[in-house]
Protein backbone atom coordinates (compact mmCIF):
# COMPACT_ATOMS: atom_id res chain seq x y z
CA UNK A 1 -94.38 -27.64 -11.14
CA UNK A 2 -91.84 -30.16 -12.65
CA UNK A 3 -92.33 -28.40 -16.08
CA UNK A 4 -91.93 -25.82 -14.83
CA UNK A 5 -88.72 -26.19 -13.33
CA UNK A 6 -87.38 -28.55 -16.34
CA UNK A 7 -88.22 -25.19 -18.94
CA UNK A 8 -86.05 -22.78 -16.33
CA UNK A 9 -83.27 -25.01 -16.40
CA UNK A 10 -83.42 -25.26 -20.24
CA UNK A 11 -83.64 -21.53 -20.15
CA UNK A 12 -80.93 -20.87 -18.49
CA UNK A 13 -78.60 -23.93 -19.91
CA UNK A 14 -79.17 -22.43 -23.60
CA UNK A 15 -78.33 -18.51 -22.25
CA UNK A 16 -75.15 -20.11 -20.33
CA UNK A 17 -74.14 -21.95 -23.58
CA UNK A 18 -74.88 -18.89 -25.21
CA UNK A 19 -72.68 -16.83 -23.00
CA UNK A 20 -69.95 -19.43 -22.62
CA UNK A 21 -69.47 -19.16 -26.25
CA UNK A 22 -70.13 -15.62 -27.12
CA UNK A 23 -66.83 -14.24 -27.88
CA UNK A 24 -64.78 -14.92 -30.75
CA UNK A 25 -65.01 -18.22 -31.73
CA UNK A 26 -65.96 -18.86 -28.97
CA UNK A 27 -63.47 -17.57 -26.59
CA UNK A 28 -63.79 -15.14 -23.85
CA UNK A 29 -60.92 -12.68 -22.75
CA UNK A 30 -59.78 -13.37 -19.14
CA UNK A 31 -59.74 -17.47 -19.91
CA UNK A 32 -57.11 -19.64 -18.43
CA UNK A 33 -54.90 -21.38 -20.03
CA UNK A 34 -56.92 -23.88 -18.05
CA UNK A 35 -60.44 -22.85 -19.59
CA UNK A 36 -58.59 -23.13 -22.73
CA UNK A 37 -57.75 -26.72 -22.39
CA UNK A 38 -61.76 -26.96 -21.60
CA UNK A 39 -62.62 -25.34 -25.01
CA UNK A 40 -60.14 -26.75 -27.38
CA UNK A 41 -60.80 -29.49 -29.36
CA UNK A 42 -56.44 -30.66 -29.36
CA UNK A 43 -54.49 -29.67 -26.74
CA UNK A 44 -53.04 -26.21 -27.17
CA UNK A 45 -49.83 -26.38 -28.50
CA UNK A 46 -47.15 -23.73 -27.01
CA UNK A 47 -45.35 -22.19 -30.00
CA UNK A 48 -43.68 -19.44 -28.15
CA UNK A 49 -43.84 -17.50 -24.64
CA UNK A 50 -47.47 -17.05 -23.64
CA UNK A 51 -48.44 -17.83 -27.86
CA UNK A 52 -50.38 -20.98 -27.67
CA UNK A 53 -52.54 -22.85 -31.37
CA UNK A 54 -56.02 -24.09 -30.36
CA UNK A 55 -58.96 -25.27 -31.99
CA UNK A 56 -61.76 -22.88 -30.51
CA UNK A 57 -65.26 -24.38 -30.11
CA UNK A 58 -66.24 -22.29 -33.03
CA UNK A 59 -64.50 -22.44 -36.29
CA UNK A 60 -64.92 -20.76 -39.97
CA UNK A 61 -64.84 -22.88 -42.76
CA UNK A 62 -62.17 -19.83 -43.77
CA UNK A 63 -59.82 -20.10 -41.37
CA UNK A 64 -57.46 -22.89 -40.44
CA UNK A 65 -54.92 -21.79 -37.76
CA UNK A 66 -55.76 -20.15 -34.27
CA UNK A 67 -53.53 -18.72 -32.29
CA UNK A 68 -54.27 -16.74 -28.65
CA UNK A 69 -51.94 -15.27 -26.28
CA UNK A 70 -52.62 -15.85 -22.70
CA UNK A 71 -51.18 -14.08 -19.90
CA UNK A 72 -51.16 -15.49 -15.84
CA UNK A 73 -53.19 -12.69 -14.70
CA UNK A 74 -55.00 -11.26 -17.37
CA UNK A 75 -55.60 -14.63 -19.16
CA UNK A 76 -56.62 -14.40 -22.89
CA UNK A 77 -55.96 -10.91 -24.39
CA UNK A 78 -55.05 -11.85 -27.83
CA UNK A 79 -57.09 -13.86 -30.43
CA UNK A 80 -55.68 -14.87 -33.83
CA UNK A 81 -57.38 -16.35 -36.60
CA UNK A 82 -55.75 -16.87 -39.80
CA UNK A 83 -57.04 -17.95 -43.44
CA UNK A 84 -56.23 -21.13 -45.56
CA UNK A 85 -54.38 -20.28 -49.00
CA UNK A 86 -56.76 -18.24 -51.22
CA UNK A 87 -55.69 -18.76 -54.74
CA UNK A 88 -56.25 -16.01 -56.97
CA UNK A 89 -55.34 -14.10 -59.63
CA UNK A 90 -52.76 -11.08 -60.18
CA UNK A 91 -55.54 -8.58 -59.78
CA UNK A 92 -56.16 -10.20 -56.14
CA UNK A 93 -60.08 -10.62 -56.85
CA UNK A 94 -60.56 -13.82 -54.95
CA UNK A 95 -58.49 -12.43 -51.90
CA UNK A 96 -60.21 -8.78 -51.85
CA UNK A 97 -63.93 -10.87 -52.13
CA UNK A 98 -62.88 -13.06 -49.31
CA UNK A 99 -61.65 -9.71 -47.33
CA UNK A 100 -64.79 -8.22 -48.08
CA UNK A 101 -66.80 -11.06 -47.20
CA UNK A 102 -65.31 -10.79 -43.60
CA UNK A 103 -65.12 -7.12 -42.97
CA UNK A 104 -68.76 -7.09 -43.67
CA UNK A 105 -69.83 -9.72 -41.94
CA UNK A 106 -67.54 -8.22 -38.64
CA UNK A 107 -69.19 -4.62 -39.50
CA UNK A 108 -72.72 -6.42 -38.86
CA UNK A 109 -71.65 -7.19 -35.60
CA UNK A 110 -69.35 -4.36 -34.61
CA UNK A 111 -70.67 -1.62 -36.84
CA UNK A 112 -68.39 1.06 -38.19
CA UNK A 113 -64.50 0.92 -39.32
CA UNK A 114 -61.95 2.53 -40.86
CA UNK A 115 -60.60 0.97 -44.73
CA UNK A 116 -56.94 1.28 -45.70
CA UNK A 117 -56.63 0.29 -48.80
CA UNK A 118 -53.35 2.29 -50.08
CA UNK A 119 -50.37 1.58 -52.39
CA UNK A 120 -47.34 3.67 -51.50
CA UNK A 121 -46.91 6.66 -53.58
CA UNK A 122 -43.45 5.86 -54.64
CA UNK A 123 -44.32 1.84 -56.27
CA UNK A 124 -44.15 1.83 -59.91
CA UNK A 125 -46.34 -0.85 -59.69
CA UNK A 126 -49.89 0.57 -60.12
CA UNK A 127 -51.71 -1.14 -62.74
CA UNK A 128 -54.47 -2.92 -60.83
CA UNK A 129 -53.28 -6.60 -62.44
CA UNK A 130 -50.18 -5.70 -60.28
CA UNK A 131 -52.09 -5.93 -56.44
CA UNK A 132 -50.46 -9.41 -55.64
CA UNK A 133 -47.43 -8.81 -56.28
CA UNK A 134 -47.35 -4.84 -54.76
CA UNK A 135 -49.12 -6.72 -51.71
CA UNK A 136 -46.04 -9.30 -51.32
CA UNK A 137 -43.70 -6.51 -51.88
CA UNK A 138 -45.34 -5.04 -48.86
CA UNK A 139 -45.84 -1.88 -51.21
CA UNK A 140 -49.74 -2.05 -50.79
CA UNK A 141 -51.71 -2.57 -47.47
CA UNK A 142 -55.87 -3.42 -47.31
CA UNK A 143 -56.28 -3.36 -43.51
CA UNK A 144 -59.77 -2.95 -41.90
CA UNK A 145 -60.11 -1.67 -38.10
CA UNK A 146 -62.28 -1.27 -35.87
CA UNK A 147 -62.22 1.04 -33.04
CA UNK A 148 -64.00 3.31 -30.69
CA UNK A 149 -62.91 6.33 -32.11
CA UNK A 150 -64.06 5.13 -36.06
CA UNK A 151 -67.52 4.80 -34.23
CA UNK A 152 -67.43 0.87 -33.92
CA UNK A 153 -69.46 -0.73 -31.04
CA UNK A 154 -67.00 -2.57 -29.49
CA UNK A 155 -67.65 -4.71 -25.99
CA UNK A 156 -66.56 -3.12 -22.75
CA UNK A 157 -63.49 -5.98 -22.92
CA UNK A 158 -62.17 -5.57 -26.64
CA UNK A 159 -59.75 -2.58 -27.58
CA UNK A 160 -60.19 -3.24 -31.30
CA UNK A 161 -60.44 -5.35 -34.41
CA UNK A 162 -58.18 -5.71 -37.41
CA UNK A 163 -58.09 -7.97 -40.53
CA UNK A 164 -55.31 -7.72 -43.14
CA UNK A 165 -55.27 -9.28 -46.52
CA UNK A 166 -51.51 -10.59 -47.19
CA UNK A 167 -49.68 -11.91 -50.35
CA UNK A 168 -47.80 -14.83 -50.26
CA UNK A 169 -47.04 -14.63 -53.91
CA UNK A 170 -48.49 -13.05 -57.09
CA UNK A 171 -51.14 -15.78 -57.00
CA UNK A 172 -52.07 -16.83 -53.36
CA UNK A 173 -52.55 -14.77 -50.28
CA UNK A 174 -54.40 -15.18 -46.63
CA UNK A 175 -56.35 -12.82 -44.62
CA UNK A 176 -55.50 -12.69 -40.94
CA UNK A 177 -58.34 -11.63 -38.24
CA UNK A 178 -56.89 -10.36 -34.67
CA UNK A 179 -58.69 -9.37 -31.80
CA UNK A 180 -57.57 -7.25 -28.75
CA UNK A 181 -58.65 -7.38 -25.18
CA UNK A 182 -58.38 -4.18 -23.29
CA UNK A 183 -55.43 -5.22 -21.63
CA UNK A 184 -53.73 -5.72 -24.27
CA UNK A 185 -51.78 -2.31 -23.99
CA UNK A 186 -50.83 -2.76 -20.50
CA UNK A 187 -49.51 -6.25 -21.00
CA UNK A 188 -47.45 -5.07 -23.64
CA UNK A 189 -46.13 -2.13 -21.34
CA UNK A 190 -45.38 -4.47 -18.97
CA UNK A 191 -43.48 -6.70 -21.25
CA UNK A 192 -41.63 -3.68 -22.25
CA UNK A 193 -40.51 -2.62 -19.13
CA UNK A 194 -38.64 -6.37 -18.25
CA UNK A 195 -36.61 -6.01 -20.94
């Protein structure tokens, strides 16, 4: 009978761990700033307004900085997670394999999503050893997102998913990951409407 009750309360530990950490990196939408405290690794550091740096219980070796917005009554709506320096070269290979690398490792999860990878019509700059630097110019975009309506399977609490590849110059860039509770529309609304 001991076993017994020693293998349901292993059960049960390993689903609540599982469930206490199942979001990403580890953080749930609705959290504290409280439960945040709980979860972080250093103290979160208040950059701005309700824009708070943490160290989640579950990092990628990728990224290096993560950010989350937390409002009083909503708690955590906005999840941030962006890349060290990737060094590559002028044709952006090492940044697009790294943004490829993610996207289809988020598509496993979250299935379908929509790829925009465009350089405005108008850039002279459209030989393909020129994707750095139309990227800083903010001439090009490569943006994957994931929503409802591009078919993704998204949880009842997430509106949607985006990474972006950036430039920083013609031979580094970053990706950025951002997630987005469901409230995240309304809190913006009401933001709006204060000022």
């Amino acid at each position: 009978m001991n076993l017994k009750r020693i293998s349901l309360f292993l059960v049960l530990f390993i689903f609540l761990i599982f469930d206490m950490f199942a979001g990403p990196f580890g953080i749930q939408f609705g959290m504290s700033l409280e439960q945040i405290r709980q979860i972080s690794s250093t103290p979160p550091q208040n950059i701005e307004n309700d824009w708070y740096r943490i160290t989640p219980p579950n990092t990628h070796e990728l990224f290096e900085t993560y950010n989350v917005q937390i409002h009083p009554t909503f708690g955590v709506y906005f999840i941030q997670a962006i890349s060290r320096n990737i060094n590559t070269n002028s044709h952006g290979a090492e940044l697009i394999g790294q943004f490829n690398n993610i996207v289809s490792s988020i598509s496993r999860i979250y299935g379908d999503y929509f790829l925009r990878d465009h350089l405005n019509s108008e850039s002279i700059f459209n030989r393909s050893q020129d994707f750095m630097f139309t990227l800083q110019r903010g001439d090009r975009e490569l943006v994957a997102f994931w929503h409802r309506e591009e078919g993704s399977t998204l949880p009842d609490d997430m509106l949607e998913i985006i990474v972006v590849a950036e430039a920083s110059s013609s031979s580094r860039g970053f990706i950025i990951l951002e997630y987005y509770s469901i409230n995240f529309d309304k809190i913006e609304e009401e933001r709006s409407s204060v000022f």
